[in-house]
Every structure is written in structure tokens, then in C-alpha cells.
C-alpha atoms as a PDB file:
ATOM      1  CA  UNK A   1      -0.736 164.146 -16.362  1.00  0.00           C
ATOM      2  CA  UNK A   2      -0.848 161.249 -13.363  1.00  0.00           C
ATOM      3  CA  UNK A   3       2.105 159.753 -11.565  1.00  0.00           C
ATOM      4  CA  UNK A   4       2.238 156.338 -12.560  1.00  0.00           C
ATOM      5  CA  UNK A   5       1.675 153.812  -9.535  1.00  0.00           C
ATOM      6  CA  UNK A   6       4.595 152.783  -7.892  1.00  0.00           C
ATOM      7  CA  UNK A   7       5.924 149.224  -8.620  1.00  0.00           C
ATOM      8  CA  UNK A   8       6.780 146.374  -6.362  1.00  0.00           C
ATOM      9  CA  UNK A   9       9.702 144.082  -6.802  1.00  0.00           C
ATOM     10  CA  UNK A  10       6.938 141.215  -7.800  1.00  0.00           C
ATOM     11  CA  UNK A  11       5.942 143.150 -10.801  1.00  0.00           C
ATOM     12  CA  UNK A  12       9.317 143.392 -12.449  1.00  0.00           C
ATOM     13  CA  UNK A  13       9.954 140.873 -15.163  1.00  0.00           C
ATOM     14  CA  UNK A  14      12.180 137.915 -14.357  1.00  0.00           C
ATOM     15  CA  UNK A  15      15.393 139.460 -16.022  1.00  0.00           C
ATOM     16  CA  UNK A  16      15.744 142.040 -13.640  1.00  0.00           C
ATOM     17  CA  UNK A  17      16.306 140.457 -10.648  1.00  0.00           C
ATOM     18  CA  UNK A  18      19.002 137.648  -9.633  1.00  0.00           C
ATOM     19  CA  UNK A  19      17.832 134.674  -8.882  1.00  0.00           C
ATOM     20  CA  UNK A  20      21.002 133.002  -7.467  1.00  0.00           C
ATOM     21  CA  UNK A  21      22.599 134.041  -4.370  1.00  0.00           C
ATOM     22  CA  UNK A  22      25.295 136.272  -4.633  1.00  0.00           C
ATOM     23  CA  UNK A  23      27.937 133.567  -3.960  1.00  0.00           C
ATOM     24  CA  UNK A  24      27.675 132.091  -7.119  1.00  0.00           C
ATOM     25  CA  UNK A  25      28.499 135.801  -8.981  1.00  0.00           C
ATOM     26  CA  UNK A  26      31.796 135.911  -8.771  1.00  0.00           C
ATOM     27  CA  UNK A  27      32.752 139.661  -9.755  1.00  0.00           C
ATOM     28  CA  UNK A  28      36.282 140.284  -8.454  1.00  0.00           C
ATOM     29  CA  UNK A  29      37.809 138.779 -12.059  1.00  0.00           C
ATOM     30  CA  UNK A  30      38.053 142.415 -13.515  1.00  0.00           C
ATOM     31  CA  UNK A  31      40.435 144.212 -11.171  1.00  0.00           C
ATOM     32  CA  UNK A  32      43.343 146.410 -12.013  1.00  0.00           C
ATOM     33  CA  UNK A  33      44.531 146.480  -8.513  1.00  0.00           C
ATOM     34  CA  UNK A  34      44.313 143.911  -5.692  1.00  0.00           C
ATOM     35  CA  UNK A  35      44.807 144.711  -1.755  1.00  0.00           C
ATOM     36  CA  UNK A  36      47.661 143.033  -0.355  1.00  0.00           C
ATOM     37  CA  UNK A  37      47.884 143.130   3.297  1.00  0.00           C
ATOM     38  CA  UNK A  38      50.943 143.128   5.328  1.00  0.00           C
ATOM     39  CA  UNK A  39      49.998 141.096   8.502  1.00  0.00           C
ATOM     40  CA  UNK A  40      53.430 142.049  10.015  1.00  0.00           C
ATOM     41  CA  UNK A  41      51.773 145.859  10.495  1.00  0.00           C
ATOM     42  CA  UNK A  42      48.105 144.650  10.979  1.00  0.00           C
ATOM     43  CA  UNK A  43      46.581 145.329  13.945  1.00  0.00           C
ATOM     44  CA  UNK A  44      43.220 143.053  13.565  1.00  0.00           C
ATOM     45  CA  UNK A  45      41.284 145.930  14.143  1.00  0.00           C
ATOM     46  CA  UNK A  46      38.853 145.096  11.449  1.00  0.00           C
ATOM     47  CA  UNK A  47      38.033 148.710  10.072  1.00  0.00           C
ATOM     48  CA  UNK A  48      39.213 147.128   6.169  1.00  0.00           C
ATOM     49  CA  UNK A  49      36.291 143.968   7.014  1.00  0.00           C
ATOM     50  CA  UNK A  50      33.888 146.478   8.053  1.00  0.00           C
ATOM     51  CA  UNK A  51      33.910 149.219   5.076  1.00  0.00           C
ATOM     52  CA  UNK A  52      34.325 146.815   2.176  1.00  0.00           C
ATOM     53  CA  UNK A  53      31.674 147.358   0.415  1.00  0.00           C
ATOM     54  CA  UNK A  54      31.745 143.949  -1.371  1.00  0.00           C
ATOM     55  CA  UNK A  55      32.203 141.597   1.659  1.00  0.00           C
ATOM     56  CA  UNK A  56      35.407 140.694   0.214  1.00  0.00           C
ATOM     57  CA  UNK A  57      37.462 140.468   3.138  1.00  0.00           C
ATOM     58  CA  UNK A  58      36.181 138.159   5.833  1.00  0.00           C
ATOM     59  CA  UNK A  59      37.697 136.863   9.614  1.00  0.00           C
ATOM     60  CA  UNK A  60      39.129 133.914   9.774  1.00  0.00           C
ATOM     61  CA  UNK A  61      39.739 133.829  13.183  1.00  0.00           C
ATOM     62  CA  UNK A  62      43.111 135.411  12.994  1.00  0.00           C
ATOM     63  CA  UNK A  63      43.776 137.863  10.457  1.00  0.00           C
ATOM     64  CA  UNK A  64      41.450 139.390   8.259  1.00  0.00           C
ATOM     65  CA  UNK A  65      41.915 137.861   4.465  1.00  0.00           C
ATOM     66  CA  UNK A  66      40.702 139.095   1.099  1.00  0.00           C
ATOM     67  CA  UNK A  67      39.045 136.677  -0.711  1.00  0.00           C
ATOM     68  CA  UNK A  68      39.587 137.851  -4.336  1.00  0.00           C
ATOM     69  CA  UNK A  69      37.116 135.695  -6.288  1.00  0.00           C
ATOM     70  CA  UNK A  70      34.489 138.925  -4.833  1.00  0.00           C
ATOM     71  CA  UNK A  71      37.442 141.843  -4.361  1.00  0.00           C
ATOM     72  CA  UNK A  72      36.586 144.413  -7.001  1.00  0.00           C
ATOM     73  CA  UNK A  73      39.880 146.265  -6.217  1.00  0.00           C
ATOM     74  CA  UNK A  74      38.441 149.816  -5.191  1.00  0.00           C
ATOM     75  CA  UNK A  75      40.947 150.279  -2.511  1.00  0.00           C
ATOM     76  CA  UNK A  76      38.551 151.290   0.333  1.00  0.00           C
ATOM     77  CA  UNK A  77      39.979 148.733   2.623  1.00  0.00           C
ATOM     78  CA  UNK A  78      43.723 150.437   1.984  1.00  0.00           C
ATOM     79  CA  UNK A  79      42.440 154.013   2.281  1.00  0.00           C
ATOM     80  CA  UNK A  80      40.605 153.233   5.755  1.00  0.00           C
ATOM     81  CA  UNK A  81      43.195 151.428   7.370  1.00  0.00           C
ATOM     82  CA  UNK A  82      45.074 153.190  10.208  1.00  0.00           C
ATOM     83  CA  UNK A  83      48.180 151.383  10.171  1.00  0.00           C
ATOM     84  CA  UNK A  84      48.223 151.506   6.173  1.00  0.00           C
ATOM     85  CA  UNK A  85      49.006 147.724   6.528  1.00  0.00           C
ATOM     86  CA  UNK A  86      47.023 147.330   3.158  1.00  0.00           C
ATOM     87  CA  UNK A  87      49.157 148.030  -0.478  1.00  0.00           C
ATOM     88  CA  UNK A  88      47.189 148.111  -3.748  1.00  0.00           C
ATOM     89  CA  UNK A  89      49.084 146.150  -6.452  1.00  0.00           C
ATOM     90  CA  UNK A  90      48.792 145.818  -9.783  1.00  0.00           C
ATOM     91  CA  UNK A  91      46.570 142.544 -10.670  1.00  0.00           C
ATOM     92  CA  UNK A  92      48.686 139.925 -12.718  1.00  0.00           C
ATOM     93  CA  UNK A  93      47.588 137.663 -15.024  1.00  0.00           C
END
């Protein structure tokens, strides 16, 4: 029996492939928890922005900030951070 012959991206139907950009999926709406950070033990080092995996938390010249329409509450950002100046709380309604 042959392989089949591998497939581009052009040859997969429409359905399977967004065709917005990503800022208009917002997907941080289903959280349990939500990173808070405590800029009183921040450092600014940046190592939260730089291993979110969802590009959640962004520079905003200061301080790093979550922005929680895209936060999917994993708690990567509160795991990696030195100064454990990042708490995961329960999301409220």
C-alpha cells in the first residue's frame, strides 16, 4: 500500500483554517484562574511576557499587563516568575 501525497495548506477545505486574524478570537472568556500581578514585587524583567504562550501579557512601557480578553489562565507566567510577583485567582463572574 502507497503513502498518500502530502498535503499543502491550499488544499485543505475552507473550514479548517481561520480566516480572521487572531485578534478578533477572543479565547481568554473560559478561565478558572486569572494572573494577578503584584507590581509592588515586579521586577520588569519580562520572563512572564516572554513564556506566555498566548501573547496575553504585553509591555506597556512600564509594567508588563495581562490583557485578559486572550489570557487562558494556564499559570505559566506565575510559575516562571522569579520574584513570584504573579498570584493565580479564582476568575469571578
Amino acid at each position: 500500500m502507497s503513502k498518500p501525497e502530502p498535503r499543502g495548506w491550499k488544499d485543505l477545505p475552507m473550514a479548517a483554517l481561520p480566516y480572521k486574524l487572531s485578534l478578533e478570537y477572543r479565547t481568554g472568556d473560559w478561565r478558572a484562574l486569572r494572573p494577578v500581578i503584584d507590581y509592588g514585587k515586579c521586577t520588569r524583567c519580562l520572563i512572564c511576557w516572554l513564556y506566555c504562550p498566548d501573547m496575553a501579557i504585553v509591555w506597556d512601557g512600564e509594567k508588563p499587563v495581562v490583557n485578559y480578553d486572550y489570557c487562558k489562565g494556564c499559570g505559566i507566567c506565575a510559575h516562571e516568575c522569579p520574584v513570584k510577583a504573579i498570584e493565580m485567582k479564582p476568575e469571578t463572574a
